[in-house]
N, C-alpha and C. Protein backbone atom coordinates (compact mmCIF):
# COMPACT_ATOMS: atom_id res chain seq x y z
N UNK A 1 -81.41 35.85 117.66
CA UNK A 1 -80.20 36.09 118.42
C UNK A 1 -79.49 34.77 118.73
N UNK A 2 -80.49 34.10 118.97
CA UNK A 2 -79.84 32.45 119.49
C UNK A 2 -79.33 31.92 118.45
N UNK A 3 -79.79 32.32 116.79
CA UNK A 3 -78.98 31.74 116.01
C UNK A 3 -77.70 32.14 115.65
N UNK A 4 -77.21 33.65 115.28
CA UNK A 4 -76.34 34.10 115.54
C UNK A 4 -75.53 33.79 116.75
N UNK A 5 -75.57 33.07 117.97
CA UNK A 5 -74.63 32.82 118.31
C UNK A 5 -74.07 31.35 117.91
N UNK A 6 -75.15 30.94 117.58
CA UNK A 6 -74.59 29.22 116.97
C UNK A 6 -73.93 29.19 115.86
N UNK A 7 -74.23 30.46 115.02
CA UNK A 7 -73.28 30.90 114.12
C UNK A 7 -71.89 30.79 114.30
N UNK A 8 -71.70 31.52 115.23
CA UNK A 8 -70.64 32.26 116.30
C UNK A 8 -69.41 30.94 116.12
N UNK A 9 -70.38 30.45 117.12
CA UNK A 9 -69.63 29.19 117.88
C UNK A 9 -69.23 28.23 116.53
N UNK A 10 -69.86 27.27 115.81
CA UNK A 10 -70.07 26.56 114.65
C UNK A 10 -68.82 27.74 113.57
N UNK A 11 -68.68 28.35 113.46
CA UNK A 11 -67.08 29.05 112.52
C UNK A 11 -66.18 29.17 113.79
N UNK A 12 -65.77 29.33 114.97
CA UNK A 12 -65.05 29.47 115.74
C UNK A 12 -64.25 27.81 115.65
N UNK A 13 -65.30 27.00 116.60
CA UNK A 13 -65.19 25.90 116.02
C UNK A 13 -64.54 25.10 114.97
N UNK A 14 -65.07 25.22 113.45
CA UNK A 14 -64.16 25.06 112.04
C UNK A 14 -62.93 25.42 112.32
N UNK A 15 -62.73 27.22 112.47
CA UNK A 15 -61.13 27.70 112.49
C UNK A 15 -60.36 27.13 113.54
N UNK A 16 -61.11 26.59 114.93
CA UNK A 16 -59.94 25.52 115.93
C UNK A 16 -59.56 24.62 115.60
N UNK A 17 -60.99 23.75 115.21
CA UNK A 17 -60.32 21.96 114.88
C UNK A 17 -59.65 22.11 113.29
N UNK A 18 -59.99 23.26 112.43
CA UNK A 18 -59.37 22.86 110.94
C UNK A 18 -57.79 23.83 111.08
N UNK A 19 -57.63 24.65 112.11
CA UNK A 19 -56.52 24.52 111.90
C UNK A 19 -55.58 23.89 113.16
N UNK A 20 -55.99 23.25 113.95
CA UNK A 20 -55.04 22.66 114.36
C UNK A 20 -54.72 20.50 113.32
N UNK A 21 -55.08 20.97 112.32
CA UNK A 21 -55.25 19.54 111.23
C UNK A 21 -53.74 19.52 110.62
N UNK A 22 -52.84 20.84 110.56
CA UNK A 22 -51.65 20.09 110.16
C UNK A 22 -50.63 20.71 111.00
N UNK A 23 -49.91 19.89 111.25
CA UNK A 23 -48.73 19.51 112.76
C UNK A 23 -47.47 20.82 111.80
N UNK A 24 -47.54 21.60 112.86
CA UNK A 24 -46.70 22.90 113.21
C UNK A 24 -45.83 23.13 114.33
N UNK A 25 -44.53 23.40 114.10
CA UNK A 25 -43.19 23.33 114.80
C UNK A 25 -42.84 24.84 114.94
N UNK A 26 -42.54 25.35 116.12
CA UNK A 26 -41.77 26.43 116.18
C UNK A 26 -40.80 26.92 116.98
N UNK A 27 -39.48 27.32 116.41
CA UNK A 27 -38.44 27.07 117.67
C UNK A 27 -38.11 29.03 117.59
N UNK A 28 -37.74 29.53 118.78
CA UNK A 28 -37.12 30.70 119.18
C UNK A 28 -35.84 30.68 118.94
N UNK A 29 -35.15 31.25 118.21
CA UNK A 29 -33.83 31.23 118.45
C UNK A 29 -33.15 32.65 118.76
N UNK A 30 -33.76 33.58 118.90
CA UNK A 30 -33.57 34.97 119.53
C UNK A 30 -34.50 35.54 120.67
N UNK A 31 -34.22 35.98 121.82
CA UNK A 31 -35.17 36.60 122.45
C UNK A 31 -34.44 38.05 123.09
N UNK A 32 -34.99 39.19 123.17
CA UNK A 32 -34.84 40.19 124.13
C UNK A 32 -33.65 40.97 123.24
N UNK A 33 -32.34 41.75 123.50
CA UNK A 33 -32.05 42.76 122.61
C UNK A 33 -30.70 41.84 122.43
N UNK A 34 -30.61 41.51 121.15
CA UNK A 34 -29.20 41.03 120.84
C UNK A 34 -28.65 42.19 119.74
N UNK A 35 -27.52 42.32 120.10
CA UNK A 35 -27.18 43.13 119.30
C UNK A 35 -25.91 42.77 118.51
N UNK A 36 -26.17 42.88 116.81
CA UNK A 36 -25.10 42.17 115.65
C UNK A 36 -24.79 43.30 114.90
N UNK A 37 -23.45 43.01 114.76
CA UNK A 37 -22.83 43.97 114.20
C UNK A 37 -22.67 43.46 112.73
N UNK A 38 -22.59 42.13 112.33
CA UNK A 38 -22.31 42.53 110.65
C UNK A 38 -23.40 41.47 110.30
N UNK A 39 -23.11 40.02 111.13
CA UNK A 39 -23.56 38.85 110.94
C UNK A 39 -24.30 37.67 112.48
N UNK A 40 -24.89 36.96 112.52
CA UNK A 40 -25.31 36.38 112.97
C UNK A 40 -25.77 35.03 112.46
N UNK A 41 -25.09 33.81 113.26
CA UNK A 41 -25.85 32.29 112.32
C UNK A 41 -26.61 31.67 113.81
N UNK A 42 -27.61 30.65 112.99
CA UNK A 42 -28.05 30.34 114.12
C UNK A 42 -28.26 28.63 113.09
N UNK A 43 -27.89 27.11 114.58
CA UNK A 43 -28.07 26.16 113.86
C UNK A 43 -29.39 25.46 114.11
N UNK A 44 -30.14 24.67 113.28
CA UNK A 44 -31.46 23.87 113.70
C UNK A 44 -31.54 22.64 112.87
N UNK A 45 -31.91 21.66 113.29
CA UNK A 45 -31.75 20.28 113.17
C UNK A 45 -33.38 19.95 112.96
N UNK A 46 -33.69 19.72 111.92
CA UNK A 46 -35.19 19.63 111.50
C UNK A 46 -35.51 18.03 111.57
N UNK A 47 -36.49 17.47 112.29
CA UNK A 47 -36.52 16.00 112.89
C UNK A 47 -38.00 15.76 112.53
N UNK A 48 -38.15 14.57 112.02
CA UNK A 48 -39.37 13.97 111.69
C UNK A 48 -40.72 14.77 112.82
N UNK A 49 -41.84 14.59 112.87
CA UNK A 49 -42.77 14.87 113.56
C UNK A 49 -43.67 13.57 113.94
N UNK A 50 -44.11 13.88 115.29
CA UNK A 50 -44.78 12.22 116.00
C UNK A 50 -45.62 11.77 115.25
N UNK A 51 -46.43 12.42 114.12
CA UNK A 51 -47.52 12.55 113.70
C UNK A 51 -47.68 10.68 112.85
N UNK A 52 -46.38 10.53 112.27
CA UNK A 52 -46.22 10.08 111.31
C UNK A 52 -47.30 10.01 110.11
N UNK A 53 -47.12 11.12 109.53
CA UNK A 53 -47.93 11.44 108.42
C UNK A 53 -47.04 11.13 107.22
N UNK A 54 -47.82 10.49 106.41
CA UNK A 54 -46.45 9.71 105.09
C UNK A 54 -46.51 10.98 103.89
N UNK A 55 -47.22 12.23 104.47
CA UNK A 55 -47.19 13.48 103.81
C UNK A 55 -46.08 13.76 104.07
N UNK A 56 -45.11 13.97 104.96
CA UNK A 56 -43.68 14.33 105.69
C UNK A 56 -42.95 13.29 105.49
N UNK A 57 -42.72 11.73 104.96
CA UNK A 57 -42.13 11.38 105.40
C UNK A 57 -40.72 11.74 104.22
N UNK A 58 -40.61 12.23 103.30
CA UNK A 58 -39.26 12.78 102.46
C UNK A 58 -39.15 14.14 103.19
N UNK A 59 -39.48 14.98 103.30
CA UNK A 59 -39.50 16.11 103.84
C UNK A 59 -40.28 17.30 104.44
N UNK A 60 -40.07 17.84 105.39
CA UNK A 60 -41.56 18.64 105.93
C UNK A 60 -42.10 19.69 104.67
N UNK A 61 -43.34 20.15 105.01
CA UNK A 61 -43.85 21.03 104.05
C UNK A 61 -43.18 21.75 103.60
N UNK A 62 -42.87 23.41 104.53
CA UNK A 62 -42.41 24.32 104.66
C UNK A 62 -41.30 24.78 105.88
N UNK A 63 -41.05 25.77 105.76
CA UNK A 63 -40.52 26.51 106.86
C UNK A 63 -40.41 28.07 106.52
N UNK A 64 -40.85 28.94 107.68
CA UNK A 64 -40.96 30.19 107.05
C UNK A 64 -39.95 31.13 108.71
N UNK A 65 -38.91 31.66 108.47
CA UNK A 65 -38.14 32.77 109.39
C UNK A 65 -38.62 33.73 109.41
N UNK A 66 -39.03 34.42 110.55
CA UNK A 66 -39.60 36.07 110.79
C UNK A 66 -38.47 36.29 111.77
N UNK A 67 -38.64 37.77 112.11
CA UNK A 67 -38.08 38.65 113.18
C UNK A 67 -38.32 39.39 113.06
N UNK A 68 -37.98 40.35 114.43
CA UNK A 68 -38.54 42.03 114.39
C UNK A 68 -37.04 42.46 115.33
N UNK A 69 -37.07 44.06 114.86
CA UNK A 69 -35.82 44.73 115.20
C UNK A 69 -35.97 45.35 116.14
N UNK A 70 -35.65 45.87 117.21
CA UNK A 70 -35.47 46.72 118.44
C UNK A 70 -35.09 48.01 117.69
N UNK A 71 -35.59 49.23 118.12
CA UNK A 71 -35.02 50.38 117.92
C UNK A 71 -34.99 51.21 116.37
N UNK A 72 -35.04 50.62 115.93
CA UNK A 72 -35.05 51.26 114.38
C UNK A 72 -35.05 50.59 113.01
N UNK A 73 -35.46 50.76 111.82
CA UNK A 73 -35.48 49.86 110.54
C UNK A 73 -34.26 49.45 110.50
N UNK A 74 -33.48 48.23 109.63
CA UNK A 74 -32.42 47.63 109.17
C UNK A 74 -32.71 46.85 107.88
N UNK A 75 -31.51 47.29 107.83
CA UNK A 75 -31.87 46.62 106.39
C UNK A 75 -30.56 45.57 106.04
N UNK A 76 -30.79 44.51 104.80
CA UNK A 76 -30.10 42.82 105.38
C UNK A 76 -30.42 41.82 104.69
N UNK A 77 -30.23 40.86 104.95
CA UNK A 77 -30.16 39.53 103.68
C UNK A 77 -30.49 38.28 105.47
N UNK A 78 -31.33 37.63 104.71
CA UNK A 78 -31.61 36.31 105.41
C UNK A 78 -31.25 34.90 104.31
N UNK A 79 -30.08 34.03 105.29
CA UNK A 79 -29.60 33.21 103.82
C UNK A 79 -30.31 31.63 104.98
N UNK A 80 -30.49 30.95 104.46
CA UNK A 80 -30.63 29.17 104.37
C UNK A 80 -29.63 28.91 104.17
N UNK A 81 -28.57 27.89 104.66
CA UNK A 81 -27.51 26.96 103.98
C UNK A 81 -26.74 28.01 103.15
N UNK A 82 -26.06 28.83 103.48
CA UNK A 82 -25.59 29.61 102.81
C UNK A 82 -26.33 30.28 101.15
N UNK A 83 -27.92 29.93 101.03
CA UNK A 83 -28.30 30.88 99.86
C UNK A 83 -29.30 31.41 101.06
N UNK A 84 -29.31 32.92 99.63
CA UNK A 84 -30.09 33.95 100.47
C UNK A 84 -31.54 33.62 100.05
N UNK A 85 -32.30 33.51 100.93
CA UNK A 85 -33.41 33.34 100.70
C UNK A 85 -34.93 34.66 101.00
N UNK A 86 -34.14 35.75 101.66
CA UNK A 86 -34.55 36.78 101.33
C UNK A 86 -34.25 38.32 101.74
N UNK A 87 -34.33 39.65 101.30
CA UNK A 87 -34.11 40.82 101.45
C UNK A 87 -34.93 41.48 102.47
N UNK A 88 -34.33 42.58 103.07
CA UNK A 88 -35.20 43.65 103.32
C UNK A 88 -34.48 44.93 103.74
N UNK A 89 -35.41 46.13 103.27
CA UNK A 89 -34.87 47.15 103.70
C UNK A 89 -35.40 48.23 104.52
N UNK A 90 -34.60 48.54 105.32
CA UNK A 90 -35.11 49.29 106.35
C UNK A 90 -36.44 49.31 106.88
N UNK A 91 -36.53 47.96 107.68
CA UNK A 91 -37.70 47.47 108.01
C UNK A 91 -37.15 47.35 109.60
N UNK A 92 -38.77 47.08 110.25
CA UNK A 92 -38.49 46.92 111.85
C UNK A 92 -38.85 45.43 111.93
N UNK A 93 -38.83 44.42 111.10
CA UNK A 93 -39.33 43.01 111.12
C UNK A 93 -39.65 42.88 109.06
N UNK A 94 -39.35 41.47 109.44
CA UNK A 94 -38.88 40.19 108.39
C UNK A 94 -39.97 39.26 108.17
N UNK A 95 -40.37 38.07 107.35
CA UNK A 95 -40.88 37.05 107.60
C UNK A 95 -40.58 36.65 106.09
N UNK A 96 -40.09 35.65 105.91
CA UNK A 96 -39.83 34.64 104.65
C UNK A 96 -40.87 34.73 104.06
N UNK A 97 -40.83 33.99 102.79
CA UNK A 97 -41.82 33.62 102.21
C UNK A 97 -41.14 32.03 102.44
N UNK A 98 -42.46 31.37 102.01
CA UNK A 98 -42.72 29.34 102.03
C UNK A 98 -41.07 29.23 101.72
N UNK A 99 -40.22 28.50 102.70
CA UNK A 99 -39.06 27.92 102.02
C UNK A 99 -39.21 26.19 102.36
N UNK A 100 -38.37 25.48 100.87
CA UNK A 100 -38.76 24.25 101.30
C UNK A 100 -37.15 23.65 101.65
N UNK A 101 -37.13 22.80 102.90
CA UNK A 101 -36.32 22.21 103.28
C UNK A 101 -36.71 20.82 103.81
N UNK A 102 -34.94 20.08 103.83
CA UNK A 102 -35.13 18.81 104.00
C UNK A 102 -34.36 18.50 105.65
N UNK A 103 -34.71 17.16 106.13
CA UNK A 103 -34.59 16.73 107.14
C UNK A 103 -33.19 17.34 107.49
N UNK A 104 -32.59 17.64 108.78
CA UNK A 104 -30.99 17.51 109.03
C UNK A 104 -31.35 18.98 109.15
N UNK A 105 -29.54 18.98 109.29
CA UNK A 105 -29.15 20.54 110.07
C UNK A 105 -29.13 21.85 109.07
N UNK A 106 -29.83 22.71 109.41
CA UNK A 106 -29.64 23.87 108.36
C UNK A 106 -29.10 24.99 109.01
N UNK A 107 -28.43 26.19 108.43
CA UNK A 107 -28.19 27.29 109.39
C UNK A 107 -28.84 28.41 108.78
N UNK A 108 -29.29 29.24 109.92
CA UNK A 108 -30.03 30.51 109.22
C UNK A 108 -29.19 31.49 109.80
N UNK A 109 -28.59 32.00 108.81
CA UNK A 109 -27.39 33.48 109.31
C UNK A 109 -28.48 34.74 108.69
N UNK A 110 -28.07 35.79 109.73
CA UNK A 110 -29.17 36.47 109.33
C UNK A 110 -27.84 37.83 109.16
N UNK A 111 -27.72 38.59 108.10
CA UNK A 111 -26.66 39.63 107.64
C UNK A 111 -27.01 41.06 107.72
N UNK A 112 -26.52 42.18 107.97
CA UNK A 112 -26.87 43.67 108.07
C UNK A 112 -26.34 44.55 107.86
N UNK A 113 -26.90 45.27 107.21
CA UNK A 113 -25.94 46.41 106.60
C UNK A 113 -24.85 47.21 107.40
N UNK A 114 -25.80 47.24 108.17
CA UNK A 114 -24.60 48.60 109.64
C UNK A 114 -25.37 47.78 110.92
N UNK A 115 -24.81 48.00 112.15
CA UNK A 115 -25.23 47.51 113.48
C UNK A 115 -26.58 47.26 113.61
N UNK A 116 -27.20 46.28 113.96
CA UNK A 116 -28.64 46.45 114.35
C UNK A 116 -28.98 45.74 116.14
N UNK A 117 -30.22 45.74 116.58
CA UNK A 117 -30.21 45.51 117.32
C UNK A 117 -31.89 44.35 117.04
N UNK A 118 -31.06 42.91 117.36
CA UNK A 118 -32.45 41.89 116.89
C UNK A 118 -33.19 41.56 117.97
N UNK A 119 -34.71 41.44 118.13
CA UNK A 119 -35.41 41.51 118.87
C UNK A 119 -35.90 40.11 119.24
N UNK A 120 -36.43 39.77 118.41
CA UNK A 120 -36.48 38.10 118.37
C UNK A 120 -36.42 37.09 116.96
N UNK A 121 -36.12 36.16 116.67
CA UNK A 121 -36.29 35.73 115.79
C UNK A 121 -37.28 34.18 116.08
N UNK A 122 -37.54 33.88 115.02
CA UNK A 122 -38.50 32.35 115.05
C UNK A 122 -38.35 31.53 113.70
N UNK A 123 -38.60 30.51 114.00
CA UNK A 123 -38.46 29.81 112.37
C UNK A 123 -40.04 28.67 112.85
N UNK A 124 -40.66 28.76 111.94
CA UNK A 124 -41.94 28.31 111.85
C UNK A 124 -41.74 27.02 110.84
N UNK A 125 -42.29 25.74 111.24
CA UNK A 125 -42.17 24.39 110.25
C UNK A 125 -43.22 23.76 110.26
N UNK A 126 -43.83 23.45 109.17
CA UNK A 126 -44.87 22.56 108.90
C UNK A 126 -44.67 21.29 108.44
N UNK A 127 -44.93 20.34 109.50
CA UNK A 127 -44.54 18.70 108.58
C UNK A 127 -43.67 18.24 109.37
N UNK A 128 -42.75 19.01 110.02
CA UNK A 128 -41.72 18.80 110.39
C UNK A 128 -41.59 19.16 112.32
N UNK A 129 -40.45 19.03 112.95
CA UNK A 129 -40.07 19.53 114.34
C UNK A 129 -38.32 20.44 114.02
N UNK A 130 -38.14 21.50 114.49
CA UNK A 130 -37.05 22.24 114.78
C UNK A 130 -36.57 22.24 116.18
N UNK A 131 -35.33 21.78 116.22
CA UNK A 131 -34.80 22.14 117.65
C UNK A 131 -33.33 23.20 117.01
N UNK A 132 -33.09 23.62 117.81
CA UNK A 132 -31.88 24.56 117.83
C UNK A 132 -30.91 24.02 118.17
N UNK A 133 -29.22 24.16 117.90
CA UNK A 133 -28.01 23.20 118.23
C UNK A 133 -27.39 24.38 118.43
N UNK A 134 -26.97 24.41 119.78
CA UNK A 134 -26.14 24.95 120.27
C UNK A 134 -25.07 24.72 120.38
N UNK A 135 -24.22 25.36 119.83
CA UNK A 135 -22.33 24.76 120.33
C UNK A 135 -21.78 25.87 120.10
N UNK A 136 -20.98 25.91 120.86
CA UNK A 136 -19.73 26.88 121.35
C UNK A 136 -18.53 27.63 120.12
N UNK A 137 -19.34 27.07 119.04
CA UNK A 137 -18.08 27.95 117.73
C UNK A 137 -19.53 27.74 116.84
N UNK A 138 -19.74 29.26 115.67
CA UNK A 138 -20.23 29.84 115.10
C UNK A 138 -19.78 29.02 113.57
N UNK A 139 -20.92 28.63 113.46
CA UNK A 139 -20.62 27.73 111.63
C UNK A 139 -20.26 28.92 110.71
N UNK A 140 -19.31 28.24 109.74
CA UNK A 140 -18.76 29.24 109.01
C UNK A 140 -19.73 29.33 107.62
N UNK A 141 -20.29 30.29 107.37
CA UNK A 141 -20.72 30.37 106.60
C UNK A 141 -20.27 31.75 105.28
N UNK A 142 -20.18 31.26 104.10
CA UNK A 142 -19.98 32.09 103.52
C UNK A 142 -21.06 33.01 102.07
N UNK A 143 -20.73 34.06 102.75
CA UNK A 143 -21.78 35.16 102.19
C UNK A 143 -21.34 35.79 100.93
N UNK A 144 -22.37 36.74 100.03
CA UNK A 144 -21.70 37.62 99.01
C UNK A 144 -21.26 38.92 99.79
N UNK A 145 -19.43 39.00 99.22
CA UNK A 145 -19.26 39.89 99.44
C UNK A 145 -19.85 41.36 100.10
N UNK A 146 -19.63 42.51 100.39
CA UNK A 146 -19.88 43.31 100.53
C UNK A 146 -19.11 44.56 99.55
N UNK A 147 -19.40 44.69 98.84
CA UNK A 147 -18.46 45.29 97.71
C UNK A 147 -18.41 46.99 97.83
N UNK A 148 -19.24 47.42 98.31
CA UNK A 148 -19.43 48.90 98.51
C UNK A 148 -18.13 49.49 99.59
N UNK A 149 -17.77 48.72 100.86
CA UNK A 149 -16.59 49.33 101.44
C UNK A 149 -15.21 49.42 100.47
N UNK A 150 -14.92 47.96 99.53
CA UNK A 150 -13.87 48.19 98.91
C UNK A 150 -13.93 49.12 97.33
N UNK A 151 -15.72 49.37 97.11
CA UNK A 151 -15.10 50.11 95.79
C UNK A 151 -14.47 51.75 96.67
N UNK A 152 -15.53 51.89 97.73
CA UNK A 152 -14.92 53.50 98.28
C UNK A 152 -13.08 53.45 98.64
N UNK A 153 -12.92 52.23 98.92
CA UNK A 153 -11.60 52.54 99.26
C UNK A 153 -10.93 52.70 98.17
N UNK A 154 -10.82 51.85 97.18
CA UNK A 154 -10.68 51.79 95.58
C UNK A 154 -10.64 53.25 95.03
N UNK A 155 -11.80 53.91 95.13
CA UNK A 155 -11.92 55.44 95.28
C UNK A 155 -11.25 56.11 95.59
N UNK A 156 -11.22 56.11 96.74
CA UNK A 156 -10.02 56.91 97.80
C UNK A 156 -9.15 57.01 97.46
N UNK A 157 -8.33 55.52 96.82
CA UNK A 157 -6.89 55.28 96.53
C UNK A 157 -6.75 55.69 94.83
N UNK A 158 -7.76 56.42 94.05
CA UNK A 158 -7.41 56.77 92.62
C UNK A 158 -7.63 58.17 92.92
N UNK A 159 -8.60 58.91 94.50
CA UNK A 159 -8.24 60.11 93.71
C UNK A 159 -6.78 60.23 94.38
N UNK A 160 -6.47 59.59 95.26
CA UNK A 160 -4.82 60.17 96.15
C UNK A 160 -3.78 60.04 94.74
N UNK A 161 -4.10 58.88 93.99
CA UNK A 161 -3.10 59.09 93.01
C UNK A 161 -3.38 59.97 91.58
N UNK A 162 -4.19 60.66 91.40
CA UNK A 162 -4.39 61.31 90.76
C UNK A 162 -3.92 62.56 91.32
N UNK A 163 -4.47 62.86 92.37
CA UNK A 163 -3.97 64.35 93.23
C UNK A 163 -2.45 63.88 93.10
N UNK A 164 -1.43 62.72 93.31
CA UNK A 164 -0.12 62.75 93.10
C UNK A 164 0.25 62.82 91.96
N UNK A 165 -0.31 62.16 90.80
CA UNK A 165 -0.12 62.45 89.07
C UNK A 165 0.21 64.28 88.92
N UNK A 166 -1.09 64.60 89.48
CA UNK A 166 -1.23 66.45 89.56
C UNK A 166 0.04 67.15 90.19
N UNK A 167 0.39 66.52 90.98
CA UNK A 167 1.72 67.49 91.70
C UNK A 167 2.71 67.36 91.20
N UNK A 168 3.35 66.23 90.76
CA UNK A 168 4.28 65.52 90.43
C UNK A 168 4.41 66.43 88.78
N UNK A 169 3.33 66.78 88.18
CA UNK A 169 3.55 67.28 86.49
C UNK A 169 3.77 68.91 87.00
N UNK A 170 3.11 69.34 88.10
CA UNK A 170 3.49 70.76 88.48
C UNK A 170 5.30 70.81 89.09
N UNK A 171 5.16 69.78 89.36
CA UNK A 171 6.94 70.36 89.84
C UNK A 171 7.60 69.97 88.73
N UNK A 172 7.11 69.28 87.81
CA UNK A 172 8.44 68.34 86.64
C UNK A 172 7.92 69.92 85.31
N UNK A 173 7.46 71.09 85.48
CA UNK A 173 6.91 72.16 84.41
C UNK A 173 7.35 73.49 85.36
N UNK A 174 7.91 73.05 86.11
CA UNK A 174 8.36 74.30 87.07
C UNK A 174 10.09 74.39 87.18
């Protein structure tokens, strides 16, 4: 029994000290019910780490974005610097896969199909430190289209002229 707990302890142990071995950053940039209607950006300024590890010193490891949704699945595009760096659909929560970025300011706009309501978001960095930059006007970022509202309207507007083609040959045969 006494060995089994030295077991215990001796892997508990390993998984504390081996993973606190590489320097991890994590900033909040959503908390509690925000609610976005098409789009959302958020800015973060990625800054060396105290560590000075000359593993980081061109750029941190990784960085990986999660979130979870309040109230129901959504579905949406998560972009980096204006590329998308990943999908999901009708999900109640997100999480990147490994993205690699460099020192300086990046923005993470997070996009949605119809209204959602975001619960929290996080951006996780290895190598590196994230702080969040707050300022008072929303970086412009530009996205792909949304092409589905204008083909329906597109729609709309060939059958109205077709239904007018149709009337127009009934009164010009009458």
């Amino acid at each position: 029994m006494n060995l089994v707990r030295r077991s215990w302890l001796v892997i508990l142990l390993t998984l504390f000290v081996g993973g606190t071995g590489v320097a991890q950053s994590r900033v909040q940039l959503a908390q509690g019910r925000r609610a976005i209607q098409d789009k959302v950006s958020f800015v973060i300024d990625v800054t060396h780490d105290k560590s000075g590890n000359p593993r980081y010193a061109d750029a941190p490891e990784d960085m990986r974005v999660w979130m979870r949704f309040a109230d129901r699945p959504v579905s949406g595009r998560v972009y980096v610097d204006g590329k998308a760096v990943g999908r999901f659909d009708e999900a109640q929560q997100f999480t990147s896969n490994s993205l690699e970025v460099g020192y300086g300011r990046h923005t993470i706009t997070l996009a949605v199909a119809a209204p959602a309501t975001l619960y929290d978001l996080y951006v996780d960095l290895r190598g590196g430190v994230a702080h969040e930059i707050l300022d008072d006007e929303e970086p412009a970022v530009t996205l792909a289209p949304d092409l589905s509202k204008r083909v329906a309207e597109l729609e709309r507007k060939v059958h109205d002229l077709e239904a007018e083609i149709a009337d127009l040959k009934k009164k010009r045969n009458h």
